[in-house]
Protein backbone atom coordinates (compact mmCIF):
# COMPACT_ATOMS: atom_id res chain seq x y z
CA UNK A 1 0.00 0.00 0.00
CA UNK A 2 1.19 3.38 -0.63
CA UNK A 3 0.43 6.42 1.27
CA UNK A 4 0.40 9.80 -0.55
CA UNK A 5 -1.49 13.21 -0.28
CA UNK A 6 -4.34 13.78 -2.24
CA UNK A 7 -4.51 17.39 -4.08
CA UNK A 8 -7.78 17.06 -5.55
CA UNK A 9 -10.69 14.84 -5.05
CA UNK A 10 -14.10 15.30 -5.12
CA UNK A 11 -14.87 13.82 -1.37
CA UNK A 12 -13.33 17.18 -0.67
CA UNK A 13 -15.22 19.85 -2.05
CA UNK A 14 -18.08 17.89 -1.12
CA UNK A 15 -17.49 18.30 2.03
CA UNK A 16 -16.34 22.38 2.19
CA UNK A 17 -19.27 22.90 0.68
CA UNK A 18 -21.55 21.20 3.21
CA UNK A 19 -19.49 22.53 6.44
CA UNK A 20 -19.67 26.04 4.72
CA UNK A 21 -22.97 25.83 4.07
CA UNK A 22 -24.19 24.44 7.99
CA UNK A 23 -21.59 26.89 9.77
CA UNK A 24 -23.53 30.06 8.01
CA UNK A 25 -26.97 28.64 9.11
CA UNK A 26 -25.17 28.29 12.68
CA UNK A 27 -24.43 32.03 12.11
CA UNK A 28 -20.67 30.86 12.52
CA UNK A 29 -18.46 34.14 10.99
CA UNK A 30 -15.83 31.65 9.24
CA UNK A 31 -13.65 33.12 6.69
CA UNK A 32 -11.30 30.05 5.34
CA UNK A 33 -12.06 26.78 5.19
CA UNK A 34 -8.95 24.41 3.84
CA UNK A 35 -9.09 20.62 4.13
CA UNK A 36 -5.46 18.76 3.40
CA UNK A 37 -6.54 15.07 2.41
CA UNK A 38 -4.11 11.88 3.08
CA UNK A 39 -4.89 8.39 1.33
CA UNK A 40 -4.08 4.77 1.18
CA UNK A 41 -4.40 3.11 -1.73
CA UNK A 42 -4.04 -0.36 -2.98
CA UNK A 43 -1.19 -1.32 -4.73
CA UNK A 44 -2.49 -3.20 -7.39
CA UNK A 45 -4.95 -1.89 -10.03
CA UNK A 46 -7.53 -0.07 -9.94
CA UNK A 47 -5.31 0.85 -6.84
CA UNK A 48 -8.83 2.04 -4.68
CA UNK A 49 -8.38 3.93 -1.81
CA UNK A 50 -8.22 2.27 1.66
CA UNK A 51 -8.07 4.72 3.70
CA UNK A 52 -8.85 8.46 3.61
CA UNK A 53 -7.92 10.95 6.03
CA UNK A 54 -9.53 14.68 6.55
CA UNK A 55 -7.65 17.25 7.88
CA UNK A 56 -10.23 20.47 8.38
CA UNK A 57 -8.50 24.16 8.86
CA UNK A 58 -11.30 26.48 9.84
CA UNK A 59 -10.86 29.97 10.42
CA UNK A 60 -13.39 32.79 10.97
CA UNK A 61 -14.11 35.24 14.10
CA UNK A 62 -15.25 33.79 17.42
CA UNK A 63 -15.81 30.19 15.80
CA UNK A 64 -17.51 27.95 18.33
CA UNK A 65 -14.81 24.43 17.96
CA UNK A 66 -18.18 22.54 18.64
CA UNK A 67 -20.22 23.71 15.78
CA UNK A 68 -17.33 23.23 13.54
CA UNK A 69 -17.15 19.54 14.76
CA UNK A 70 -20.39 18.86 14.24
CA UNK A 71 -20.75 20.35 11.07
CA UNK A 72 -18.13 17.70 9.83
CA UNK A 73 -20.09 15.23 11.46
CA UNK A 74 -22.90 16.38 9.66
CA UNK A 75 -21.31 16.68 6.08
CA UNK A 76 -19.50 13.21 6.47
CA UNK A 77 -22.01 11.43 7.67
CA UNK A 78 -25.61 12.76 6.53
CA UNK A 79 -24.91 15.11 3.82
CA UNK A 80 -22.38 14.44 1.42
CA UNK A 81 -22.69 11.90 -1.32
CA UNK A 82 -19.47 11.34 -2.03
CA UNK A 83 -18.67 10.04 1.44
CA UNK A 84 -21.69 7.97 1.66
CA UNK A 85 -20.07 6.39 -1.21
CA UNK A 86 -16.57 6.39 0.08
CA UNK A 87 -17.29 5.06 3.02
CA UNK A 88 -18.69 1.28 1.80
CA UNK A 89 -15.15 1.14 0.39
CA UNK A 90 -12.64 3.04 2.43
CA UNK A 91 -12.02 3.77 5.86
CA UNK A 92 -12.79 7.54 6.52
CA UNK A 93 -11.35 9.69 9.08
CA UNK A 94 -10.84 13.35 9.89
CA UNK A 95 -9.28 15.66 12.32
CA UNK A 96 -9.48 19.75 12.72
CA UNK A 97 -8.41 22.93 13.76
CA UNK A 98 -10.29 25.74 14.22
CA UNK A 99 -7.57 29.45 14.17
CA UNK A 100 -9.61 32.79 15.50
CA UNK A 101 -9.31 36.20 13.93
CA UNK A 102 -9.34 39.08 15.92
């Protein structure tokens, strides 16, 4: 298995665009919203993904950590097609940081 970063994919976007989209009905003032995605992927062909890790940067003015949490929670597991797709296959995980502006 090989381990590499993933520049583009389209659980990705998916995903921005549901946090993004939860965080403004929560009111949350975020500004950026980067997500660095890690993979596994088999090492023979079609060399499918095994594992795929989220990192989530959030940053915005007075962001409650919680609501950011849960709007991942929300976009990877209710919301976003991709990962409902993802997931029968691959093993999905994430992790975050949320960065204030003054």
């Amino acid at each position: 298995n090989s381990r590499r970063s993933i520049r583009a994919c389209a659980l990705c976007p998916c995903s921005a665009y549901d946090v993004v989209m939860i965080l403004g009905r929560q009111r949350q003032a975020l500004t950026d919203l980067r997500i660095v995605a890690e993979a596994q992927q088999a090492s023979e062909p079609p060399y499918q993904f095994t594992e795929i890790h989220l990192h989530y940067i959030a940053t915005g003015r007075n962001l409650d950590p919680a609501k950011v949490e849960r709007a991942i929670h929300l976009s990877e597991d209710k919301y976003c097609s991709v990962a409902a797709t993802i997931k029968g296959v691959a093993t999905l995980t994430h992790s975050y940081e949320v960065h204030q502006e003054a």
